[in-house]
PDB file of N, CA and C in Angstrom:
ATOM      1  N   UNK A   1     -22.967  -7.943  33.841  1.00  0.00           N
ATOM      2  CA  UNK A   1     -24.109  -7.069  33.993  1.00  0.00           C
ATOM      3  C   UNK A   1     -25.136  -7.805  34.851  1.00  0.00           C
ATOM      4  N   UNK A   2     -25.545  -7.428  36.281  1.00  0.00           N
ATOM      5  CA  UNK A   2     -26.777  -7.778  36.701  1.00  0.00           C
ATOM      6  C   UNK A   2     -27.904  -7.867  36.484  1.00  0.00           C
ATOM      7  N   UNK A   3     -28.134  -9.334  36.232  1.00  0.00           N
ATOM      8  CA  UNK A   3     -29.782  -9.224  35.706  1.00  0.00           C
ATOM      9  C   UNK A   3     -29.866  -8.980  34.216  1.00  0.00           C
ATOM     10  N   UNK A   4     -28.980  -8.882  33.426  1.00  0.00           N
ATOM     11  CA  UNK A   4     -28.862  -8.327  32.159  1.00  0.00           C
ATOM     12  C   UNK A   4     -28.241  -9.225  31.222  1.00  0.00           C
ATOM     13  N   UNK A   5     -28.887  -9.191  29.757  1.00  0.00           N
ATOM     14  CA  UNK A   5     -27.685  -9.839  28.810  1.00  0.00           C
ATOM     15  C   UNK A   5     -27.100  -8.894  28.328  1.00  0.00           C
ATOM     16  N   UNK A   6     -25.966 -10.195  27.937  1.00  0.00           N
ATOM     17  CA  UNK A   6     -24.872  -9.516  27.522  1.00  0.00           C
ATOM     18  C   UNK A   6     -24.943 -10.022  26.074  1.00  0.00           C
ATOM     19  N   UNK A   7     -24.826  -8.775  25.790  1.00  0.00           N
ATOM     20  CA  UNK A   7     -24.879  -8.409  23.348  1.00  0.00           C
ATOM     21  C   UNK A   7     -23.383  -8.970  23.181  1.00  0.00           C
ATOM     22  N   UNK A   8     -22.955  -9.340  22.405  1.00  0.00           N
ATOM     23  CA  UNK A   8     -21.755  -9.417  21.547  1.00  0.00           C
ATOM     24  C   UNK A   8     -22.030  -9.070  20.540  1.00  0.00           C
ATOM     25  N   UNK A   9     -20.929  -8.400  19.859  1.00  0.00           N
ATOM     26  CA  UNK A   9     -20.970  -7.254  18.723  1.00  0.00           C
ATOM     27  C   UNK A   9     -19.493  -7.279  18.357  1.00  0.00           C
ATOM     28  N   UNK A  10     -18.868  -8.404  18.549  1.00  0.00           N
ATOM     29  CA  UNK A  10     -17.570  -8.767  17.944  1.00  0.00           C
ATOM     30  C   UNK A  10     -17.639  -9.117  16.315  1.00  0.00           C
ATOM     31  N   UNK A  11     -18.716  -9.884  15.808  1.00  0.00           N
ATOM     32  CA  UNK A  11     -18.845  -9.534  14.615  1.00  0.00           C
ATOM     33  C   UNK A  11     -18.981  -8.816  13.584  1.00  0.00           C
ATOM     34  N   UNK A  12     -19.748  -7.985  14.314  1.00  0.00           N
ATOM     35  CA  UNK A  12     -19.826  -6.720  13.381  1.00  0.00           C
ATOM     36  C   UNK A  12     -18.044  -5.567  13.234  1.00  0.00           C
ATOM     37  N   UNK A  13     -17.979  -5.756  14.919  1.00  0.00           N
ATOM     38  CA  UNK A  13     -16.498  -5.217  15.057  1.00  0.00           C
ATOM     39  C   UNK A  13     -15.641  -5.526  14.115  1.00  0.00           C
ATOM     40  N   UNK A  14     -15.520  -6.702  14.181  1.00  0.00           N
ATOM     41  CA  UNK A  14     -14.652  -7.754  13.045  1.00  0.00           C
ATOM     42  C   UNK A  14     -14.821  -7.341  11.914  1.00  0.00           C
ATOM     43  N   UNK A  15     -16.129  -7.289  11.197  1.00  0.00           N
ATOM     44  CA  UNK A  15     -16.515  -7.190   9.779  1.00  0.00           C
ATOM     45  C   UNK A  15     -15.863  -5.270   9.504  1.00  0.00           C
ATOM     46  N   UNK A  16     -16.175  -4.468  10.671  1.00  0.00           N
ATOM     47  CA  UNK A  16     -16.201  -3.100  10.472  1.00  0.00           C
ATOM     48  C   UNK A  16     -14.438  -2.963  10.207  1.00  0.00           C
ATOM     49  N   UNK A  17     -13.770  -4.114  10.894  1.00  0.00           N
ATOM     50  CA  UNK A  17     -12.572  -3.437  11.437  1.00  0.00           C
ATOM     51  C   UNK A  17     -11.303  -4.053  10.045  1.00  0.00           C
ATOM     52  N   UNK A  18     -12.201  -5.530   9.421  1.00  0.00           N
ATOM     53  CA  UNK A  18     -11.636  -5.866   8.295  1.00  0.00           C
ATOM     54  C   UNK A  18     -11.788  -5.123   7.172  1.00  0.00           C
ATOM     55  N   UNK A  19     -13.202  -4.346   7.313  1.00  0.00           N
ATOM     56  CA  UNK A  19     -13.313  -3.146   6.014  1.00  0.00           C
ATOM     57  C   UNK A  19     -12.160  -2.360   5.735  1.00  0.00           C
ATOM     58  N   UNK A  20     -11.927  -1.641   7.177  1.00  0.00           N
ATOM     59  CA  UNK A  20     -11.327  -0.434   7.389  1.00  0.00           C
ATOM     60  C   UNK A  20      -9.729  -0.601   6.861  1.00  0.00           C
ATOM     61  N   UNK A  21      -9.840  -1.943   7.726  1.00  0.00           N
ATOM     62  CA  UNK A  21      -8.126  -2.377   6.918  1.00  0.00           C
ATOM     63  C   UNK A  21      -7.838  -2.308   5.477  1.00  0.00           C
ATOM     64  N   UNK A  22      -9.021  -2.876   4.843  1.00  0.00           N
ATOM     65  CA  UNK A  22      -9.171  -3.023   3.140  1.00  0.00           C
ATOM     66  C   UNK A  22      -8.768  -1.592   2.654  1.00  0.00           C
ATOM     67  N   UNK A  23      -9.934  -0.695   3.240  1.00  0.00           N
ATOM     68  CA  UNK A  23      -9.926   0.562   2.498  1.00  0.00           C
ATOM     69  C   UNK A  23      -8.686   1.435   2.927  1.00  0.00           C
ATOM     70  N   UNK A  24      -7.838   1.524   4.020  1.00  0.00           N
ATOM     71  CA  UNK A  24      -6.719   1.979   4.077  1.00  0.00           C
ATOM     72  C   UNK A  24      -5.374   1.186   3.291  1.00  0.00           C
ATOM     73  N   UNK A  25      -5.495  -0.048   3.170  1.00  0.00           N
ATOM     74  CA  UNK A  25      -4.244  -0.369   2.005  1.00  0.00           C
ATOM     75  C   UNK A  25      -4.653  -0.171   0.501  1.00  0.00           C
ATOM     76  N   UNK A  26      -6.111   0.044   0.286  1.00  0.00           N
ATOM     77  CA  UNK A  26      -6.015   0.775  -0.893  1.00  0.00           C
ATOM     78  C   UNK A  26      -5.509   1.700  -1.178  1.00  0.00           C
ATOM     79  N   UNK A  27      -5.990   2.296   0.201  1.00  0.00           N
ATOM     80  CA  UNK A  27      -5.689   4.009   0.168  1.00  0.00           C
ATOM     81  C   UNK A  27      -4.135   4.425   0.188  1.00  0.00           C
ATOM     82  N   UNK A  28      -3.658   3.362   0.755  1.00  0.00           N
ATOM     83  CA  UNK A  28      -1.982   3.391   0.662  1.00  0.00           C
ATOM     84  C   UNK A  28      -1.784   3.399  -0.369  1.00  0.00           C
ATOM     85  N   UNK A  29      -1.859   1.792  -1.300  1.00  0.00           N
ATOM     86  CA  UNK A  29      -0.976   1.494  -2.173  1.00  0.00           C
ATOM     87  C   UNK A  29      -1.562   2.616  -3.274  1.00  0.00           C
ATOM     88  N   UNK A  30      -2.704   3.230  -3.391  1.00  0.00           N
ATOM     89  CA  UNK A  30      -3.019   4.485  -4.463  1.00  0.00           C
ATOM     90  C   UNK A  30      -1.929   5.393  -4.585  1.00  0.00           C
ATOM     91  N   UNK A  31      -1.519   5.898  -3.129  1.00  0.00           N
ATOM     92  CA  UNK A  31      -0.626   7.081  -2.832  1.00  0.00           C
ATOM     93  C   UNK A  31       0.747   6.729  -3.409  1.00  0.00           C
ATOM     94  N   UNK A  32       1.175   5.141  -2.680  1.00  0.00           N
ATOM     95  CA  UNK A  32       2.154   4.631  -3.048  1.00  0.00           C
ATOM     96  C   UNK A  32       2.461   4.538  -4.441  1.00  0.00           C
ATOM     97  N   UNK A  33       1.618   3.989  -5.004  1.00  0.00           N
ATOM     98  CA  UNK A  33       1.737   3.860  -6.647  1.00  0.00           C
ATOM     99  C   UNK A  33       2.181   5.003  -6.950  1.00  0.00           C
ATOM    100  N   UNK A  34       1.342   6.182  -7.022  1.00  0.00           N
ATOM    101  CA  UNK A  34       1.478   7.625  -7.453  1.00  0.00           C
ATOM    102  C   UNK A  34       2.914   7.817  -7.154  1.00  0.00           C
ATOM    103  N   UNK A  35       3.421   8.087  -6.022  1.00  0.00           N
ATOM    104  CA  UNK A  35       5.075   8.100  -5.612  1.00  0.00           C
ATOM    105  C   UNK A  35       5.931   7.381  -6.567  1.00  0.00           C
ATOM    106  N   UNK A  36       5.862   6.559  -6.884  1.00  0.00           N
ATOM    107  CA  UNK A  36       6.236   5.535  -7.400  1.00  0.00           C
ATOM    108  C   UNK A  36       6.758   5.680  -9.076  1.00  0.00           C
ATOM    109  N   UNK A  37       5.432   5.999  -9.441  1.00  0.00           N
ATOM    110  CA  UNK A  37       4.995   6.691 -10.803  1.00  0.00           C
ATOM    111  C   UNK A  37       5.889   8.083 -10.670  1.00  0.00           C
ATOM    112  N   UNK A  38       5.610   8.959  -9.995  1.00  0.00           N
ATOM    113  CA  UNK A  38       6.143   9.658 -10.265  1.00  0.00           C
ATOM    114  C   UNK A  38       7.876  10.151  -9.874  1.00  0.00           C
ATOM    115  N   UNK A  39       8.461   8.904  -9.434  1.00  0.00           N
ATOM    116  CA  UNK A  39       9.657   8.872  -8.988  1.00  0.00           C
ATOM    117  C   UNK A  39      10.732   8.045 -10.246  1.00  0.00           C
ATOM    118  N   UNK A  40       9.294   6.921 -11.346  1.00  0.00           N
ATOM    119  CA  UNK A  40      10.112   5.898 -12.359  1.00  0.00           C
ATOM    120  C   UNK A  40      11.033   7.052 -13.282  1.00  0.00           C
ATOM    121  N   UNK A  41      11.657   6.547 -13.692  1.00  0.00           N
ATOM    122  CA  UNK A  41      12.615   7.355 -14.754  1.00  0.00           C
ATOM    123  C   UNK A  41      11.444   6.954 -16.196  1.00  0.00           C
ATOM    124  N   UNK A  42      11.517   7.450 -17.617  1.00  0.00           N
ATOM    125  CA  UNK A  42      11.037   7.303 -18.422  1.00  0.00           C
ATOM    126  C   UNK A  42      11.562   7.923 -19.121  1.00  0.00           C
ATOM    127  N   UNK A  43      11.346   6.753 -19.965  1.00  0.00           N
ATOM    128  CA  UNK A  43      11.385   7.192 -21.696  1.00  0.00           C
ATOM    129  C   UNK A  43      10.348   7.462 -22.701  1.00  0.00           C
ATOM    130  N   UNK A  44      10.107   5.960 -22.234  1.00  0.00           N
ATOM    131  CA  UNK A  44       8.886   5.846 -23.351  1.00  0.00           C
ATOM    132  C   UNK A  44       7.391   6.047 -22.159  1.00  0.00           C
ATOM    133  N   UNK A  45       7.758   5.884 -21.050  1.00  0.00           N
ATOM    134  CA  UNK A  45       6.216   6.389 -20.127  1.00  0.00           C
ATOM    135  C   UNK A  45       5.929   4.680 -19.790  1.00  0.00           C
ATOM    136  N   UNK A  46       6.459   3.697 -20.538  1.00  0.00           N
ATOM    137  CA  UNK A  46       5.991   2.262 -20.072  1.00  0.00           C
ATOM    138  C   UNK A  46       5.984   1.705 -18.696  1.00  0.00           C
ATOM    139  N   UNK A  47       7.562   1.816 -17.892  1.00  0.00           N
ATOM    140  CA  UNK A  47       7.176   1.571 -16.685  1.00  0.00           C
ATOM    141  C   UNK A  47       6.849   2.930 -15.795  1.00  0.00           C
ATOM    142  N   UNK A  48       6.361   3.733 -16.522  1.00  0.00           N
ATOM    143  CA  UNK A  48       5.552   4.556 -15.304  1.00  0.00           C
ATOM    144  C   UNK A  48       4.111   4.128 -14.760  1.00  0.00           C
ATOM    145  N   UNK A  49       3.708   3.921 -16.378  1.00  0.00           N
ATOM    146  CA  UNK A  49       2.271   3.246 -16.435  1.00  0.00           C
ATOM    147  C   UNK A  49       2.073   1.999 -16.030  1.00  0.00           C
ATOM    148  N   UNK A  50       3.423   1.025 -15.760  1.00  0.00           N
ATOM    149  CA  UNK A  50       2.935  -0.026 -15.345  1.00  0.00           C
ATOM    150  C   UNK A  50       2.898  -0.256 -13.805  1.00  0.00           C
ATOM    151  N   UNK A  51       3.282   0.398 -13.141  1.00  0.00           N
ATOM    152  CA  UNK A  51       3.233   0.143 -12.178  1.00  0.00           C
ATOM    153  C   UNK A  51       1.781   0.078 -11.175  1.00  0.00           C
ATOM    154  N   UNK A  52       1.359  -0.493 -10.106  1.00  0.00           N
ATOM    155  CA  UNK A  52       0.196  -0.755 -10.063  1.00  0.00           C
ATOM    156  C   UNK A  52       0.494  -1.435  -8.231  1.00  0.00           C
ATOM    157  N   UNK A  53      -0.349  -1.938  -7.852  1.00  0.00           N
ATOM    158  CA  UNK A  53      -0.620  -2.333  -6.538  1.00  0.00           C
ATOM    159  C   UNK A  53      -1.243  -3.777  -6.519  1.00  0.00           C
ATOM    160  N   UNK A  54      -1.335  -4.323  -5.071  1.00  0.00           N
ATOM    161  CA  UNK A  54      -2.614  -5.199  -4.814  1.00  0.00           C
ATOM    162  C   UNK A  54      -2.409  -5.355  -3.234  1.00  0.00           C
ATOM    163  N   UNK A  55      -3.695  -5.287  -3.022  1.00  0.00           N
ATOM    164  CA  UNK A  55      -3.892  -5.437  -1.723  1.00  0.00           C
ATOM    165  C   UNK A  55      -4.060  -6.695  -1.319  1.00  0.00           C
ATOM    166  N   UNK A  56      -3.688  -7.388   0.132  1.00  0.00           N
ATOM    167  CA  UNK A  56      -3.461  -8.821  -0.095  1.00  0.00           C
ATOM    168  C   UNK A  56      -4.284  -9.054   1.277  1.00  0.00           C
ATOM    169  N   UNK A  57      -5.576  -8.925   1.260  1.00  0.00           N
ATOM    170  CA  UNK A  57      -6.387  -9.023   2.382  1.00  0.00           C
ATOM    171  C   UNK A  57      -5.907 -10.562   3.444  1.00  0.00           C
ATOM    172  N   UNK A  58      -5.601 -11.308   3.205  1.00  0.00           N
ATOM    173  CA  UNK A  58      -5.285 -12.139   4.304  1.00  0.00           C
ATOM    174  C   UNK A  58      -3.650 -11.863   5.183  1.00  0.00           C
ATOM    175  N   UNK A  59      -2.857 -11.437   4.481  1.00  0.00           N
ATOM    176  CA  UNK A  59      -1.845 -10.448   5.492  1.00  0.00           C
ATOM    177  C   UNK A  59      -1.623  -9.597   5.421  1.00  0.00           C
ATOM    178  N   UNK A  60      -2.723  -8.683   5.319  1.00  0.00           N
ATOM    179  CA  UNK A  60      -3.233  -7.346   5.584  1.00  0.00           C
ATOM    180  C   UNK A  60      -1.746  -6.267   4.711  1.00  0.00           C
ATOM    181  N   UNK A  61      -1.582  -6.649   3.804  1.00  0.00           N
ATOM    182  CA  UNK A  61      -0.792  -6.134   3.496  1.00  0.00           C
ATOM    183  C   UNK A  61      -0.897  -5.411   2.002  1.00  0.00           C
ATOM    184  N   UNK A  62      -0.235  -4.806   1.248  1.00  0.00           N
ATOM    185  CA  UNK A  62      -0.401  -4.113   0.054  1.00  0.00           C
ATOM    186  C   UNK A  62       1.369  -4.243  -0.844  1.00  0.00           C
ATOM    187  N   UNK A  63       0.928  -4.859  -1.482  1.00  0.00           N
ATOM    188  CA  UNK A  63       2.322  -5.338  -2.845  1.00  0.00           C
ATOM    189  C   UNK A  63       2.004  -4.076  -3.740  1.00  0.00           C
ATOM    190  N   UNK A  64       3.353  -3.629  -4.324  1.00  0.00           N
ATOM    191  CA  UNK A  64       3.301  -2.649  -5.545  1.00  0.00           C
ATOM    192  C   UNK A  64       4.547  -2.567  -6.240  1.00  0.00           C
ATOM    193  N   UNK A  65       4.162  -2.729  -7.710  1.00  0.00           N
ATOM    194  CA  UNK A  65       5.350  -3.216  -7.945  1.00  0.00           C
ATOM    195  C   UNK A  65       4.877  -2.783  -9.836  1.00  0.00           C
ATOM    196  N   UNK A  66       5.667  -3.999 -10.498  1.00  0.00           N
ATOM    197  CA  UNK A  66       5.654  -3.739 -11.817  1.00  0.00           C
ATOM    198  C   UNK A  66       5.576  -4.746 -12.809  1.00  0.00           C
ATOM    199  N   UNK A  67       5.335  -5.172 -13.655  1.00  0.00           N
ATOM    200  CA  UNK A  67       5.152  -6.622 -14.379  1.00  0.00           C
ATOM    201  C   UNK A  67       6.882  -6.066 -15.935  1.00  0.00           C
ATOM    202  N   UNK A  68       7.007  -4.639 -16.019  1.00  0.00           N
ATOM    203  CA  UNK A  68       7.859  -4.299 -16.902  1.00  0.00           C
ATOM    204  C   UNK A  68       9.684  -5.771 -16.543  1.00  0.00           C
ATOM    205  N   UNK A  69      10.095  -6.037 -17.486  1.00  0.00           N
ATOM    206  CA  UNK A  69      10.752  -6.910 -17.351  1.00  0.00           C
ATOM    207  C   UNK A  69      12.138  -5.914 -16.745  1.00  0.00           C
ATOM    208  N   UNK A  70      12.422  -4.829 -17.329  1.00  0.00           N
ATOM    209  CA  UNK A  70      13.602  -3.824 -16.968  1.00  0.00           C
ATOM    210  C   UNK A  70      13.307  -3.259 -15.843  1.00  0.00           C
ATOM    211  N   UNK A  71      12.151  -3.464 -15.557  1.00  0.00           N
ATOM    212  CA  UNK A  71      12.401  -2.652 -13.928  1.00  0.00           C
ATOM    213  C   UNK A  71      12.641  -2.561 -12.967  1.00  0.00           C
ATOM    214  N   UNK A  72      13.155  -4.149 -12.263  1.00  0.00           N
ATOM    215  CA  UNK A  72      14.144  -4.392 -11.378  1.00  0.00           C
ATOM    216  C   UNK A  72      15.572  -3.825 -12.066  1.00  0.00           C
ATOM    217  N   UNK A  73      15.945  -3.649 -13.145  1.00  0.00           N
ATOM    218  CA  UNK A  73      17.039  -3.008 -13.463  1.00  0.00           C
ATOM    219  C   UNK A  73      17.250  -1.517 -13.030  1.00  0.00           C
ATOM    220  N   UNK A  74      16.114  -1.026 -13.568  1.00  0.00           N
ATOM    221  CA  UNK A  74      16.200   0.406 -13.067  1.00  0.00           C
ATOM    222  C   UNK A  74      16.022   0.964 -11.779  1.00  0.00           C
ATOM    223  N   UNK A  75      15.473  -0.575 -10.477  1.00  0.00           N
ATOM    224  CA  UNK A  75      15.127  -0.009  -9.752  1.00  0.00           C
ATOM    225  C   UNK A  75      16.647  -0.336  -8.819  1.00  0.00           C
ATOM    226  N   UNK A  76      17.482  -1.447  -9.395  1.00  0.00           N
ATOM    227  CA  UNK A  76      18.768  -1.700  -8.859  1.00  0.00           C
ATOM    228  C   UNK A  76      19.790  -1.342  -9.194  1.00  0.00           C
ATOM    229  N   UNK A  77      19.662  -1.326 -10.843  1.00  0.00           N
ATOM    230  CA  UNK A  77      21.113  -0.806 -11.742  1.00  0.00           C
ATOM    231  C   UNK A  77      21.604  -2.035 -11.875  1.00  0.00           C
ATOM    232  N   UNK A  78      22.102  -2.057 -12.513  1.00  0.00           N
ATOM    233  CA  UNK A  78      23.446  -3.299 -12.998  1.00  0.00           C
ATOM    234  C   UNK A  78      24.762  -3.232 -13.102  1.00  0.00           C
ATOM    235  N   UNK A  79      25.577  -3.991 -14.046  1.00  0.00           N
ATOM    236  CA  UNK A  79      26.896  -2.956 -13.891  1.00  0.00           C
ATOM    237  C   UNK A  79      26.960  -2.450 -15.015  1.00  0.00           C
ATOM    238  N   UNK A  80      26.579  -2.328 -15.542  1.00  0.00           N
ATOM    239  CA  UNK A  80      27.068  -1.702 -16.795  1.00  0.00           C
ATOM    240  C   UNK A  80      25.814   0.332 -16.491  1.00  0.00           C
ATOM    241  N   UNK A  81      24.818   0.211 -15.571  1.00  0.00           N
ATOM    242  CA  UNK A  81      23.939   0.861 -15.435  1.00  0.00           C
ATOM    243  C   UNK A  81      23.783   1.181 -14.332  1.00  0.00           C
ATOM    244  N   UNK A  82      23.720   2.726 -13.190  1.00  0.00           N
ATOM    245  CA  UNK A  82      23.447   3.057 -12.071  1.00  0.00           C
ATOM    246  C   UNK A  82      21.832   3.038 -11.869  1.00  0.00           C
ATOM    247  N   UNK A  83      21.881   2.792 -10.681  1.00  0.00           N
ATOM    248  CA  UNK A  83      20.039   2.301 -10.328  1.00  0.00           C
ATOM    249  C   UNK A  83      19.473   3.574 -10.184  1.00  0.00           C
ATOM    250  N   UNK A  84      18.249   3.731 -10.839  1.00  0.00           N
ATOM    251  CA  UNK A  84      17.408   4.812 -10.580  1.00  0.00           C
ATOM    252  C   UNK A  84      15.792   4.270  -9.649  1.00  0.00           C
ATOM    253  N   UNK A  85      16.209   4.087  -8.520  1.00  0.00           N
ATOM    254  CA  UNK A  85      14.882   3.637  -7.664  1.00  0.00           C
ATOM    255  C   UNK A  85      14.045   4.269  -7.457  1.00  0.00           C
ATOM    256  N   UNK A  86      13.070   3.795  -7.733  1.00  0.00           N
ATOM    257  CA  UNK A  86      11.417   4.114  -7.513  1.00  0.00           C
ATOM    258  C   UNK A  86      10.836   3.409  -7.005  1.00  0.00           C
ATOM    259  N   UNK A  87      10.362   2.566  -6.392  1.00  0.00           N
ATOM    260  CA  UNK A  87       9.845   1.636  -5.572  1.00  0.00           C
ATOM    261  C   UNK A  87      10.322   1.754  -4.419  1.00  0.00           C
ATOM    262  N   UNK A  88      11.226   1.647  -4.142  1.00  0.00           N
ATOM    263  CA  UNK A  88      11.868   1.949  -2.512  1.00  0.00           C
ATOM    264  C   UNK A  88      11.730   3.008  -1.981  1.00  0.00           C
ATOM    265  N   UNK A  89      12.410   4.165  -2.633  1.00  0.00           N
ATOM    266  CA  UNK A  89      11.472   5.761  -2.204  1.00  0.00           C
ATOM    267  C   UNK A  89      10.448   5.747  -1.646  1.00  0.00           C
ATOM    268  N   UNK A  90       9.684   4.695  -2.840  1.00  0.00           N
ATOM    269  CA  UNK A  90       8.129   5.412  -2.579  1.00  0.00           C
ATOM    270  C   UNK A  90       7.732   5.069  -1.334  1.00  0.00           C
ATOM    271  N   UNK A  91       8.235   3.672  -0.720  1.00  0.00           N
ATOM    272  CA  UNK A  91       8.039   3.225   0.250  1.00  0.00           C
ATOM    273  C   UNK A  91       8.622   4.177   1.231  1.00  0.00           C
ATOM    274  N   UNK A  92       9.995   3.578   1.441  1.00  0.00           N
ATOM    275  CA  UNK A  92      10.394   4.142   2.396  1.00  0.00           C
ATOM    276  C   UNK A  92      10.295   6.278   2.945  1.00  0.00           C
ATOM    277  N   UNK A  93      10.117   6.767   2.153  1.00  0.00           N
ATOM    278  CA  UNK A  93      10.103   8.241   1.736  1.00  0.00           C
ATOM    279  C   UNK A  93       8.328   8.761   2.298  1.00  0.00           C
ATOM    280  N   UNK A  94       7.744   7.524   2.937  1.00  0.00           N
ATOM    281  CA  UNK A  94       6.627   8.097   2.987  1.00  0.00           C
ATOM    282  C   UNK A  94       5.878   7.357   4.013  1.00  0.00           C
ATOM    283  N   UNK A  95       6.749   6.909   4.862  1.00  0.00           N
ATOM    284  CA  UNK A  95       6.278   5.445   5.748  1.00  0.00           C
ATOM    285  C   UNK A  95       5.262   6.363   7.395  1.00  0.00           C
ATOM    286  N   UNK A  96       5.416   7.601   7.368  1.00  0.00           N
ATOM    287  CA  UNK A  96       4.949   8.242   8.212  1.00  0.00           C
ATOM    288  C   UNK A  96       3.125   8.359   7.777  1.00  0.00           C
ATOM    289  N   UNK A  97       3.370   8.877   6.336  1.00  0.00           N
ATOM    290  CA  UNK A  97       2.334   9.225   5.695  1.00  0.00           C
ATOM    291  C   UNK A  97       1.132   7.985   5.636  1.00  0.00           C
ATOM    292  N   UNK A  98       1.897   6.849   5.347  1.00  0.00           N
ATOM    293  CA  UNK A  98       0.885   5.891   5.147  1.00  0.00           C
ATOM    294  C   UNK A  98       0.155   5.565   6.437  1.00  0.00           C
ATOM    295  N   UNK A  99       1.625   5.781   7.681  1.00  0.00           N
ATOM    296  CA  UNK A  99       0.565   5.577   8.967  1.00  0.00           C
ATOM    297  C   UNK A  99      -0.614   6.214   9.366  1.00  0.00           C
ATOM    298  N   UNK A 100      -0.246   7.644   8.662  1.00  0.00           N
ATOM    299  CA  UNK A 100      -1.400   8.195   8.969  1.00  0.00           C
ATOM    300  C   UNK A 100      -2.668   7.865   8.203  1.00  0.00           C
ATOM    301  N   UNK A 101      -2.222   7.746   7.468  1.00  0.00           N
ATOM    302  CA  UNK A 101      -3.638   6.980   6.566  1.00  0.00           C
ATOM    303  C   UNK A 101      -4.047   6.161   7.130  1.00  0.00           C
ATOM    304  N   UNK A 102      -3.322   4.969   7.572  1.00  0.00           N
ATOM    305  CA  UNK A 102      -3.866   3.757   8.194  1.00  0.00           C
ATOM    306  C   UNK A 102      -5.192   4.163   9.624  1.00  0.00           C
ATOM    307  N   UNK A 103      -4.512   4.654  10.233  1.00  0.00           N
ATOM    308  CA  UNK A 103      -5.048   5.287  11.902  1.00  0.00           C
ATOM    309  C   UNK A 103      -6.246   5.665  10.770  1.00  0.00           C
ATOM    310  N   UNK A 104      -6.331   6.842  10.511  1.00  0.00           N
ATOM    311  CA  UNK A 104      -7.242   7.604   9.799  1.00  0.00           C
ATOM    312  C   UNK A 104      -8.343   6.825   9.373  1.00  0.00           C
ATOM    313  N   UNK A 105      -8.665   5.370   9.034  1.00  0.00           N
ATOM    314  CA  UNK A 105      -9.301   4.520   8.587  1.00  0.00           C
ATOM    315  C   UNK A 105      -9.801   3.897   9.627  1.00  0.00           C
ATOM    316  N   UNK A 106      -8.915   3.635  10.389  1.00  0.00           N
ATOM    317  CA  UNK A 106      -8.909   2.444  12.017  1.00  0.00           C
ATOM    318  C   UNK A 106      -9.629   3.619  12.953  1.00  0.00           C
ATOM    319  N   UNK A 107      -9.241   4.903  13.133  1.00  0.00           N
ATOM    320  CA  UNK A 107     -10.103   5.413  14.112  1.00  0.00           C
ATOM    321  C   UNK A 107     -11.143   5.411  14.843  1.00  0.00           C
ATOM    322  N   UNK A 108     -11.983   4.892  14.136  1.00  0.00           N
ATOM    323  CA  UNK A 108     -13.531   4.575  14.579  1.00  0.00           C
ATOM    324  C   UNK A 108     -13.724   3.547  15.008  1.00  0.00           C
ATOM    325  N   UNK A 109     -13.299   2.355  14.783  1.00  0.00           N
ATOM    326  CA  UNK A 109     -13.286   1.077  15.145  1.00  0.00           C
ATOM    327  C   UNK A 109     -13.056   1.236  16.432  1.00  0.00           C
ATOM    328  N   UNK A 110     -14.133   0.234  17.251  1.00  0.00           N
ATOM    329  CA  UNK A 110     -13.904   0.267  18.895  1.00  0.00           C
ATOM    330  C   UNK A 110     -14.873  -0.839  19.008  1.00  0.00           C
TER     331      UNK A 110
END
């Protein structure tokens, strides 16, 4: 710019653009969970309810999963047991959807 300063506003960019990331893998892993939940098999309702998220702000990423000890069973099967997956669905069954969420968050950022 002639004659002019020049602003930097990369920080704020930064700060706006790390929000946005935050609030769209919430916004994922919410949806995700829900899928999830509503894909577990149940009996007793335990691993429906346990299932849950976390967002992992330094590689921008979102874990969801289950602390239930049987639920890698149900989500693989064994041999004696055919797998009833819920976690993978939820993922994979919806990988369009989350993009759009993502963008949807990121849009504004410039």
């Amino acid at each position: 710019m002639a004659g002019g300063k020049f602003i930097s506003h990369r920080a704020e960019v930064t700060i706006a653009k790390d929000k946005a990331i935050e609030q769209a893998l919430t916004a994922i892993g919410v949806q995700c969970r829900n899928y999830a939940a509503r894909q577990a098999p149940v009996d007793t309702g335990n691993l429906r309810n346990s299932i849950t998220f976390q967002v992992d702000s330094p590689t921008d990423s979102v874990v969801i999963g289950t602390n239930v000890e049987y639920g890698k069973y149900q989500e693989f099967g064994t041999s004696r047991m055919k797998a009833q997956p819920y976690l993978r669905p939820a993922v994979d069954e919806h990988l369009d959807e989350y993009k759009r969420i993502a963008e949807s968050f990121l849009k504004g950022i410039k």
